[in-house]
Protein backbone atom coordinates (compact mmCIF):
# COMPACT_ATOMS: atom_id res chain seq x y z
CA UNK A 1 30.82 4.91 -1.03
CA UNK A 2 31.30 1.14 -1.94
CA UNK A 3 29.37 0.49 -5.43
CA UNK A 4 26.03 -1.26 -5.24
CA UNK A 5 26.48 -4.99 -5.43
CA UNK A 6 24.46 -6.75 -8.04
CA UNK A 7 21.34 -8.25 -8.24
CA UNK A 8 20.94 -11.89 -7.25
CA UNK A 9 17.74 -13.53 -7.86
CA UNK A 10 18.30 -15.32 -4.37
CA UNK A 11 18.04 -11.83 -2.93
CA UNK A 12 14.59 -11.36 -4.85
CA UNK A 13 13.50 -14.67 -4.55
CA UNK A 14 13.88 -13.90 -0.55
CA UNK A 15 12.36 -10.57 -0.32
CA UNK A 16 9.18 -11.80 -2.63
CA UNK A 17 8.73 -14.78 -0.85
CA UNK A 18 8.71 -12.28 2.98
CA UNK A 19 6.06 -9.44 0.81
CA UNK A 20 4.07 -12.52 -0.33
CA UNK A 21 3.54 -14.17 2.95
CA UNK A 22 3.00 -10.58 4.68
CA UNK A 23 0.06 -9.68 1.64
CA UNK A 24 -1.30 -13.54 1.92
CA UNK A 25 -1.71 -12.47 5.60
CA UNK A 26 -3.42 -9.05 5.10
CA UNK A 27 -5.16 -10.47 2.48
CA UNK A 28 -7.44 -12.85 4.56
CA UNK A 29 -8.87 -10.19 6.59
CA UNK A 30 -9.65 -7.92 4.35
CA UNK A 31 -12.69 -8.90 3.32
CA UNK A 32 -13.42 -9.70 7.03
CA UNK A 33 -12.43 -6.64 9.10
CA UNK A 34 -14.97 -4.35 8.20
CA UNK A 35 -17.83 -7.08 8.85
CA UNK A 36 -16.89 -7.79 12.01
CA UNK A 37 -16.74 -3.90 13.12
CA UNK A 38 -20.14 -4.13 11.42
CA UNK A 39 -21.14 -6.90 14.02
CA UNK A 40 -20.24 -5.10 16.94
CA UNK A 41 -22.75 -1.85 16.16
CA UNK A 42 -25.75 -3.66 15.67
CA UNK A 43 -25.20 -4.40 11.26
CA UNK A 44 -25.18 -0.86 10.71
CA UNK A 45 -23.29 -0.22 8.26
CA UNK A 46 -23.49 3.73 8.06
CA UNK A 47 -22.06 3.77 11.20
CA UNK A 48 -19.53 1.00 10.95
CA UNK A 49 -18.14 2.87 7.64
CA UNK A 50 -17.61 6.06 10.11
CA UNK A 51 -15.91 3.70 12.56
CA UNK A 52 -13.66 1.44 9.87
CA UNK A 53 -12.64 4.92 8.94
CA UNK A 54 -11.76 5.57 12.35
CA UNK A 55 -9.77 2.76 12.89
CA UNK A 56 -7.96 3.31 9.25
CA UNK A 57 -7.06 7.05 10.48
CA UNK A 58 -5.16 5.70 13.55
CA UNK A 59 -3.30 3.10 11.58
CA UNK A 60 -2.35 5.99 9.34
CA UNK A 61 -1.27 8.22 12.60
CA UNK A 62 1.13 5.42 14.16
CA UNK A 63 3.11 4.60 10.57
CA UNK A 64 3.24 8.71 10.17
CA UNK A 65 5.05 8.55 13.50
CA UNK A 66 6.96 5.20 13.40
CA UNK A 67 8.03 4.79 10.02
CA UNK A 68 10.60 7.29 9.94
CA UNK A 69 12.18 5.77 13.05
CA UNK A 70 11.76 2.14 11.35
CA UNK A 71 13.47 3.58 8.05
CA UNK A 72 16.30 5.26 10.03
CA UNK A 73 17.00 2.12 12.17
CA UNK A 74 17.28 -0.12 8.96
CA UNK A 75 19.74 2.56 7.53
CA UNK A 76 21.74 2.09 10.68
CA UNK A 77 21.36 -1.73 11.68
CA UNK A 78 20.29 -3.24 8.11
CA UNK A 79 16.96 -4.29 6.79
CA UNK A 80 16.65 -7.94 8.13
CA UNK A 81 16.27 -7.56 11.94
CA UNK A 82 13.33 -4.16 11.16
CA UNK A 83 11.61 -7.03 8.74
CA UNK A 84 11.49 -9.70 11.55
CA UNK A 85 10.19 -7.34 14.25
CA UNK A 86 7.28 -6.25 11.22
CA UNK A 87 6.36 -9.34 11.04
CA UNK A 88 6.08 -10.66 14.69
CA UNK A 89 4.47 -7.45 15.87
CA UNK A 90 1.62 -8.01 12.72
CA UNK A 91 1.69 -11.84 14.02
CA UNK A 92 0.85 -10.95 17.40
CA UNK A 93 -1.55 -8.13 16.08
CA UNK A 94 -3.83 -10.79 14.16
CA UNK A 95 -4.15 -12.53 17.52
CA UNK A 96 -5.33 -9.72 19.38
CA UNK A 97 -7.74 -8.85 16.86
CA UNK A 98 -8.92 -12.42 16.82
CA UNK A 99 -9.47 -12.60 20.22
CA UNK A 100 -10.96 -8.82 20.27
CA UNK A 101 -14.07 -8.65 22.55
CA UNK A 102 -15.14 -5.24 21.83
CA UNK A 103 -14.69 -2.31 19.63
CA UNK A 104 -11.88 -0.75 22.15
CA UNK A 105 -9.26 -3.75 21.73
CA UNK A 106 -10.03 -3.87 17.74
CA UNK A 107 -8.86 -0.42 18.08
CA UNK A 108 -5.99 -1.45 19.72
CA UNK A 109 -4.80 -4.06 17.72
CA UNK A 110 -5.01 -1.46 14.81
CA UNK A 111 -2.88 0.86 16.52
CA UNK A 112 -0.18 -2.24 17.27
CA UNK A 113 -0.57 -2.78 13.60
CA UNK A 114 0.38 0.27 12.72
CA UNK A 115 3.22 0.52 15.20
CA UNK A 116 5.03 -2.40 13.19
CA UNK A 117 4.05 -2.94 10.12
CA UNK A 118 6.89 -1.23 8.38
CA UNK A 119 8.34 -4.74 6.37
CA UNK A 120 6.83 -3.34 2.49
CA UNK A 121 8.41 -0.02 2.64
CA UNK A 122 11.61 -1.88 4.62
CA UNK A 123 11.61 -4.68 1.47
CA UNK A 124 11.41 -1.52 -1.22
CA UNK A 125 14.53 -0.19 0.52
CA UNK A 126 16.37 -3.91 0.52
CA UNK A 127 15.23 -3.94 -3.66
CA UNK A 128 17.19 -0.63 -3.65
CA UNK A 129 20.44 -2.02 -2.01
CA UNK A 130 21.03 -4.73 -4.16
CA UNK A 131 19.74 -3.10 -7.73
CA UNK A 132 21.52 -0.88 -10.36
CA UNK A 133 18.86 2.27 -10.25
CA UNK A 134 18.08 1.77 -14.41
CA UNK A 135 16.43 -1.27 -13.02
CA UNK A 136 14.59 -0.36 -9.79
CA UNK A 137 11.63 0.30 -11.76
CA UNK A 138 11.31 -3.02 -13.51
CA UNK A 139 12.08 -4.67 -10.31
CA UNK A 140 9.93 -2.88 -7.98
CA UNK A 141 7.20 -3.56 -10.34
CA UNK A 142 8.36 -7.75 -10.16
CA UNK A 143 8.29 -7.77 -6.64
CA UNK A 144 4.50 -6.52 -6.70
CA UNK A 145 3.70 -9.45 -8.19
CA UNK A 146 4.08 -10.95 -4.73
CA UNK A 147 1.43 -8.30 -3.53
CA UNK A 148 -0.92 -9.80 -6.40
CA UNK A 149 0.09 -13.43 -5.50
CA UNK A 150 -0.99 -12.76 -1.67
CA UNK A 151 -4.45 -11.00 -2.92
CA UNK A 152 -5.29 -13.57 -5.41
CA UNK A 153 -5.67 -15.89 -2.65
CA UNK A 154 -5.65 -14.00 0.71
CA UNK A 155 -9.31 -12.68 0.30
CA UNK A 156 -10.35 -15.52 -1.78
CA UNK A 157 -9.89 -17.59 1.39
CA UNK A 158 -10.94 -15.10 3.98
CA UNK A 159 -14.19 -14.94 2.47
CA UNK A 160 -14.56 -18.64 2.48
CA UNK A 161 -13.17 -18.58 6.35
CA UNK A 162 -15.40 -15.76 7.53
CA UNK A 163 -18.52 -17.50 5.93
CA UNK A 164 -17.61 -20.05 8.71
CA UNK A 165 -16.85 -17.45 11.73
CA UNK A 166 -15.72 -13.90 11.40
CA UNK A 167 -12.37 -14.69 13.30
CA UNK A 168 -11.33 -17.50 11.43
CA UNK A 169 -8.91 -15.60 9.09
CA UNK A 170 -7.22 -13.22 11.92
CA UNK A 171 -5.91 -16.96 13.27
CA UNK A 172 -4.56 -17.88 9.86
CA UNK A 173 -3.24 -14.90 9.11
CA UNK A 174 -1.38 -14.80 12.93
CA UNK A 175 -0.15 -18.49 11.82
CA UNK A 176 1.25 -17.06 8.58
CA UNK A 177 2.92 -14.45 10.13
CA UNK A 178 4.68 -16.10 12.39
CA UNK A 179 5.85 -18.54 9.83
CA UNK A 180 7.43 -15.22 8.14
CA UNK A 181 9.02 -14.37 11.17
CA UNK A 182 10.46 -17.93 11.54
CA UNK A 183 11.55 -17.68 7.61
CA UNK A 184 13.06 -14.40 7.46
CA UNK A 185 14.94 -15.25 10.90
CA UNK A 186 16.25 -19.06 8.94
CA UNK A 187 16.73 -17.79 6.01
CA UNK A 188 16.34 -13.92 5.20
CA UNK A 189 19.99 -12.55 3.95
CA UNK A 190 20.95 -8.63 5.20
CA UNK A 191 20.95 -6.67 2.11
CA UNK A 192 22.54 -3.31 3.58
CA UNK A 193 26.13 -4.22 4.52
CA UNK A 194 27.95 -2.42 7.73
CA UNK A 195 30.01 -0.04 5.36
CA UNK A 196 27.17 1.11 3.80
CA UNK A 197 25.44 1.64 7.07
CA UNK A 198 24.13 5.55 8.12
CA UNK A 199 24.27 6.43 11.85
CA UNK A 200 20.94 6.98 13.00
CA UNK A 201 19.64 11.08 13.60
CA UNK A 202 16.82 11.60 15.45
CA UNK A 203 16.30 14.69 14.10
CA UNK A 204 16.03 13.05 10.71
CA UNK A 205 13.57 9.97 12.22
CA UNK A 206 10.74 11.80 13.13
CA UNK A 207 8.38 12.67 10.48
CA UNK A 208 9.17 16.58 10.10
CA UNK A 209 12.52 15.55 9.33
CA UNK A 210 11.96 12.79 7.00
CA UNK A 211 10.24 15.21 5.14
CA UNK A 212 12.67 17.42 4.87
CA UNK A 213 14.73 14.82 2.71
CA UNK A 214 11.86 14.87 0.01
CA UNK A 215 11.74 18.72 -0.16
CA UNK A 216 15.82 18.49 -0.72
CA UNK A 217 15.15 18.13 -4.65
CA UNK A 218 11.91 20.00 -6.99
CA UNK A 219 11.62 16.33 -8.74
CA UNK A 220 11.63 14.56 -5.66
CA UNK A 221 9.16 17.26 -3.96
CA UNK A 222 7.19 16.89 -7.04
CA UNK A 223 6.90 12.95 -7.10
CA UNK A 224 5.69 13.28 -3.32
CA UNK A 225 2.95 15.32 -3.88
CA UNK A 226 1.98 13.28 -6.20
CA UNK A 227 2.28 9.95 -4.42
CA UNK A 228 0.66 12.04 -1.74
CA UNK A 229 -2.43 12.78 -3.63
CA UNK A 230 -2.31 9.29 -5.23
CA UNK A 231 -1.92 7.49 -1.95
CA UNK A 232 -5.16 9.51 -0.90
CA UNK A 233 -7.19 8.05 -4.08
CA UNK A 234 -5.77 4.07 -3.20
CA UNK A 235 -7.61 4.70 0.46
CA UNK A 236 -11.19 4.31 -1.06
CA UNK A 237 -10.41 0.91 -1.80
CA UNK A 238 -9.72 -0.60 1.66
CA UNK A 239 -12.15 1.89 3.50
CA UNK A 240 -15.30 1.58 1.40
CA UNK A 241 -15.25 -1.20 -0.89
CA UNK A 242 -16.35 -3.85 1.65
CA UNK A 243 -19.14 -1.84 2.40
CA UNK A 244 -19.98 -0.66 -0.62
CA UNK A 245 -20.28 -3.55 -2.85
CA UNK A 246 -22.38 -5.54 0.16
CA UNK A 247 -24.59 -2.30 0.15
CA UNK A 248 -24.82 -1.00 -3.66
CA UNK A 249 -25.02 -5.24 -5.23
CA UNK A 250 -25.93 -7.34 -2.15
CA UNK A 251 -22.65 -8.97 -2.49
CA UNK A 252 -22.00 -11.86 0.54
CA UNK A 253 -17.75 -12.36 1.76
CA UNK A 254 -17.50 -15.12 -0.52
CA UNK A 255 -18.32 -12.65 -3.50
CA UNK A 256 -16.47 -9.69 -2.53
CA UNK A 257 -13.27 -12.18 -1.44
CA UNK A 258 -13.65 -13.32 -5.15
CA UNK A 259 -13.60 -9.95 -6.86
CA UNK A 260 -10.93 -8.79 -4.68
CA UNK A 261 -8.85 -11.88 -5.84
CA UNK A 262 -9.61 -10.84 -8.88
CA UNK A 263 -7.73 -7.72 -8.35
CA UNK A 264 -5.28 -9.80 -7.34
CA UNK A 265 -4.66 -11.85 -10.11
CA UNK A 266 -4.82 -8.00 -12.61
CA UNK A 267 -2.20 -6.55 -10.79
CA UNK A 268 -0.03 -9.63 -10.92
CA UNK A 269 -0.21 -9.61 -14.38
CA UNK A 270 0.49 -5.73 -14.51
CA UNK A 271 2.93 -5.83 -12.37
CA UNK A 272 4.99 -9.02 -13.41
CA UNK A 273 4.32 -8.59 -17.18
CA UNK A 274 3.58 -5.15 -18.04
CA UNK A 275 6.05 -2.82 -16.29
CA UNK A 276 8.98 -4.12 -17.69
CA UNK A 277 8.35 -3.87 -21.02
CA UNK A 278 6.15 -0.55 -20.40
CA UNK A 279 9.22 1.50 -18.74
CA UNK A 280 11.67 -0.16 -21.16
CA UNK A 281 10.39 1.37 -24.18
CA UNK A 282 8.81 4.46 -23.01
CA UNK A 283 10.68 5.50 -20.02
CA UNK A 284 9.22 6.12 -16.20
CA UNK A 285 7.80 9.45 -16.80
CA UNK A 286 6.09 8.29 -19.58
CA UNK A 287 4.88 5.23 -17.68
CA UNK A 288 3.84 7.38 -14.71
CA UNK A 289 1.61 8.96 -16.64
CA UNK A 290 -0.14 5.85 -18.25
CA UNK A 291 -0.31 4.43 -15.19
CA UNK A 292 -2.56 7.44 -13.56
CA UNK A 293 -5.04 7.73 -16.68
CA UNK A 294 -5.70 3.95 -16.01
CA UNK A 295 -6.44 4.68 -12.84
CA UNK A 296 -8.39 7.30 -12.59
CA UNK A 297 -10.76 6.13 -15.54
CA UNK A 298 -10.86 2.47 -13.44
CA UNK A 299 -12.19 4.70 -10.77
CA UNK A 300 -14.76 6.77 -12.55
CA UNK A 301 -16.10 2.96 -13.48
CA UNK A 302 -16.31 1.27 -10.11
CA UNK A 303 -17.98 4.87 -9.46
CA UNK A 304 -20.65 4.42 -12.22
CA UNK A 305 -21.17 0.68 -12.61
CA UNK A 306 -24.82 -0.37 -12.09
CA UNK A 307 -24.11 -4.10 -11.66
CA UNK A 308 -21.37 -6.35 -9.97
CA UNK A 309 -20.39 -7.11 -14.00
CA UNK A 310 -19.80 -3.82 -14.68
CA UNK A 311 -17.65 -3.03 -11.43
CA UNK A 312 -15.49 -5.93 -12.38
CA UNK A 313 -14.74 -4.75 -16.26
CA UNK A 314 -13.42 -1.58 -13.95
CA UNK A 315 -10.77 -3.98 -12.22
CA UNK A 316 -8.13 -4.54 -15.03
CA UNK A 317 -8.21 -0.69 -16.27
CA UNK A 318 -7.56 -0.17 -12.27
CA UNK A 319 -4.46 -2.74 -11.93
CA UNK A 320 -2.69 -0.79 -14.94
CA UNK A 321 -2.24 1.98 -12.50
CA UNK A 322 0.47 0.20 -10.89
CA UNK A 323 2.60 0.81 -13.83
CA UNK A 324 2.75 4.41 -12.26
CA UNK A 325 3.54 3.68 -8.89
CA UNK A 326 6.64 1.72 -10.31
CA UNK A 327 7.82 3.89 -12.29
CA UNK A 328 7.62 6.90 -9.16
CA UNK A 329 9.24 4.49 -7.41
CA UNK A 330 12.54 4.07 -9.61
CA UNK A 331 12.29 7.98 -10.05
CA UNK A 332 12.81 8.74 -6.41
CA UNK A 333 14.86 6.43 -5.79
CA UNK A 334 17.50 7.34 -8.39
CA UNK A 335 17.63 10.63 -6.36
CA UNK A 336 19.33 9.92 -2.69
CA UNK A 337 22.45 8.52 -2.05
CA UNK A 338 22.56 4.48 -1.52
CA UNK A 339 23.21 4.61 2.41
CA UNK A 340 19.79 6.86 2.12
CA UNK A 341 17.45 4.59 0.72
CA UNK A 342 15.87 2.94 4.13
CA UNK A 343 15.37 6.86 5.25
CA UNK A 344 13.70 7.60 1.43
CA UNK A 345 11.31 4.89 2.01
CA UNK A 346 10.59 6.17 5.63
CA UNK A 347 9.85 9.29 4.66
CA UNK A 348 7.86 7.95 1.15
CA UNK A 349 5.96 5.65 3.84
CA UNK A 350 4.62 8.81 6.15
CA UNK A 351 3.59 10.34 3.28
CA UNK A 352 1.44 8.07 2.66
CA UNK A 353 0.73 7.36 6.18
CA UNK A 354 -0.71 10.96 5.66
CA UNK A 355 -2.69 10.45 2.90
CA UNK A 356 -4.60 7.96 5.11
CA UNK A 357 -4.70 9.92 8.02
CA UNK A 358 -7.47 11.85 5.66
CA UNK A 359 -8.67 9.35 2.84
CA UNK A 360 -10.49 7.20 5.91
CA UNK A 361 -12.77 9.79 6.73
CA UNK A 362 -13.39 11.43 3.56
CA UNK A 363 -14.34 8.42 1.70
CA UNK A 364 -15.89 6.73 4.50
CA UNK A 365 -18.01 9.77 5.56
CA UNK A 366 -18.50 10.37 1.92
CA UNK A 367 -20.04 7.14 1.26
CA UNK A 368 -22.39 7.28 4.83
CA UNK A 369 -23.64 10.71 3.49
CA UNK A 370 -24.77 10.14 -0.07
CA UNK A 371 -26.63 6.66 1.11
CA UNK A 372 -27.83 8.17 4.09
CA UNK A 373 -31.40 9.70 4.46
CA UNK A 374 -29.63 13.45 3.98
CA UNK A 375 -28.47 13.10 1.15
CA UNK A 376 -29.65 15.13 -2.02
CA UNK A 377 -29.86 12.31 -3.68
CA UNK A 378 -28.32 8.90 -3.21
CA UNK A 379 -25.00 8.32 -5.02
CA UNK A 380 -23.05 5.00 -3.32
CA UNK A 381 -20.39 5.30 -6.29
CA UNK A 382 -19.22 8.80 -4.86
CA UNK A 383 -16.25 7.92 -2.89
CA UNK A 384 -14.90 6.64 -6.03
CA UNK A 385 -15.58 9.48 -8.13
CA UNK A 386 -14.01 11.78 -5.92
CA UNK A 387 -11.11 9.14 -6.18
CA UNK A 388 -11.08 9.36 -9.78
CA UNK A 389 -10.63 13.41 -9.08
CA UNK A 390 -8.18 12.92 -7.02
CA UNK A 391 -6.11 10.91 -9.28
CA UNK A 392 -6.66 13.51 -12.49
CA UNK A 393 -5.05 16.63 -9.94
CA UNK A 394 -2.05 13.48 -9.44
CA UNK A 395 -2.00 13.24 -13.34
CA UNK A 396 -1.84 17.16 -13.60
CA UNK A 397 0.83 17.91 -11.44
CA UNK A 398 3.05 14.91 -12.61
CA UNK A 399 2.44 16.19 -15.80
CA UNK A 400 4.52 19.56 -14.91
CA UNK A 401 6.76 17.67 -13.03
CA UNK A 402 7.78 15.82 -15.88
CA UNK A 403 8.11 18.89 -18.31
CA UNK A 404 10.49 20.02 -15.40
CA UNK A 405 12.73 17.24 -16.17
CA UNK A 406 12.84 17.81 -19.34
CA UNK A 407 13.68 21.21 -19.20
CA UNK A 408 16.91 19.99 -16.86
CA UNK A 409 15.05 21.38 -13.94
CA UNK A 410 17.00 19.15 -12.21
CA UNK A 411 17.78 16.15 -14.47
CA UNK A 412 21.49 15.71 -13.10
CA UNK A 413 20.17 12.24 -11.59
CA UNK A 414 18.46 10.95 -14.59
């Protein structure tokens, strides 16, 4: 197997610039989507929550299906041509939504979305082709910075667009899209070169098979379950935030587009500051762990926090938990072979296509029932405690994981 070639920071400069432009784009409708599902029931918002949820499930059921296949064609063809066919199916998916006269072809353009958007998971494996593995984790956590960049001024701007009209952003996000397309077509390098290239198994590209691959090592089992139960927490963010913080602090678009670019601008610091250093002098498994304590006690304050003020003292404990997804990240990859790495990241992204198969509903349904007139009592923070639960079982079972390891059960790869 030809050695890994080294890292260029043309390579990174490419891949950061195709994850920032993709987040940018995801970024403006964030803060949008969930009003304009709102719009379509009649503003109300117990039953658009059970709806957004909805739709998030069958995004989550179309990556469970279709990343594996994405994953196994990039091992076989190289990364570049599964990026550009990401990004003009998520182009053409923002203009469907945009034009989107009803609930039914919302839905559809979240299915489509699904379907192809497969260029983050796609742009871990490139970081793998091109890096030593004792730097993955430093690196991965560099290129997240890009995923700050986008949010820092993605939802910032889609809340000042949708102020205007509710569709606004899906057009600027279609327009950035495409411009990715036309970028990574110009200018986007292959990473994975033809004699590093896997032929491409079907029985591996479905998503029983890529799981298999993840059950072929105890660490690597391990670090799925926990990026599994992880992945589940992360959903209450996209599914119930929206509606949350315009239902529990009477926040308008332009406020919540704010605090998410807020979020933004934490976990561009985190990730472009902090993980370096952090995994340099304490390792990954010590920086997993970190990483999981910040974010289930970010969590258990969004959960808890009376006021807007509060929520937002929650945010920066809440970005440090990208230290541990990182630091899994330059774990697991450390553990397949190099002509592997497109199918690892398939397989990584259906399991967390099946953690939001599930966290949709249970955190939107969660949310309808404890503000809705059956409820005991009324608790809006509850989706994010049970997140915050979620992410202390992660913690636990990481925790044994890691005294695997160092019991050499296996270490070989470390």
């Amino acid at each position: 197997m030809p050695p890994i070639k080294p890292l260029t920071g043309g390579a990174v400069v490419f891949i950061f610039v195709t994850i920032l432009l993709d987040m940018f784009a995801l970024g403006l409708i964030m803060p949008i989507l969930p009003k304009l599902v709102e719009s379509f029931v009649g503003n109300d918002t117990a039953s658009a929550a059970r709806i957004f949820g909805l739709f998030g499930t069958a995004w989550a059921l179309m990556q469970f299906f279709f990343s594996p296949v994405l994953g196994g064609l990039s091992d076989r063809f190289g990364r570049r041509p599964v990026v550009l066919l990401s990004n003009l199916g998520l182009a053409l998916d923002y203009v469907l939504m945009a034009l989107a006269p009803s609930l039914v072809w919302l839905f559809i353009g979240r299915v489509i979305s699904g379907i192809t958007s497969a260029s983050i998971s796609t742009a871990f494996a490139y970081i793998a082709d091109v890096t030593p593995p004792e730097r993955r984790a430093a690196v991965f956590g560099k290129i997240g910075v890009a995923f700050g960049a986008g949010f820092i001024l993605g939802p910032a701007l889609g809340g000042l667009l949708g102020g205007m009209d509710l569709r606004l952003p899906f057009w600027v996000a279609a327009g950035l899209s495409f411009a990715n397309t036309l970028y990574g077509l110009l200018i986007l390098p292959e990473s994975l070169p033809k004699e590093r290239r896997s032929s491409f198994r079907w029985r591996s590209a479905n998503p029983v098979g890529a799981l298999k691959l993840l059950r072929s090592d105890r660490v690597l089992a391990g670090l799925s379950v926990v990026t599994f139960i992880g992945q589940v927490a992360h959903v209450v963010l996209p599914s119930t935030f929206v509606l949350y913080a315009t239902y529990r602090y009477g926040w308008d678009q332009t406020t919540v587009g704010l605090t998410l670019a807020m979020v933004g601008i934490c976990a561009m610091v985190v990730q472009g500051a902090a993980i370096g250093p952090i995994v340099a002098r304490f390792g990954e498994r010590w920086a997993l762990l970190f990483g999981l304590c910040c974010g289930a006690v970010g969590f258990l304050i969004f959960g808890v926090a009376p006021t807007g003020p509060l929520f937002w003292l929650g945010i920066p404990v809440t970005a440090l938990w990208g230290i541990a997804n990182a630091a899994t990240q330059g774990l697991m990859s450390r553990l397949v072979a190099p002509d592997q790495q497109g199918a690892l990241q398939g397989a990584t992204t259906s399991v967390q296509s099946l953690s939001q198969l599930v966290g949709p509903s249970i955190f939107t349904l969660t949310f309808a029932y404890f503000i809705g007139s059956n409820a005991p009592w009324t608790l809006p923070g509850a989706s994010f405690l049970l997140a915050a639960g979620l992410l202390v079982l992660a913690l636990l079972i990481a925790m044994r994981v890691m005294a695997g390891i160092k019991a050499g059960e296996p270490a070989s790869s470390f």
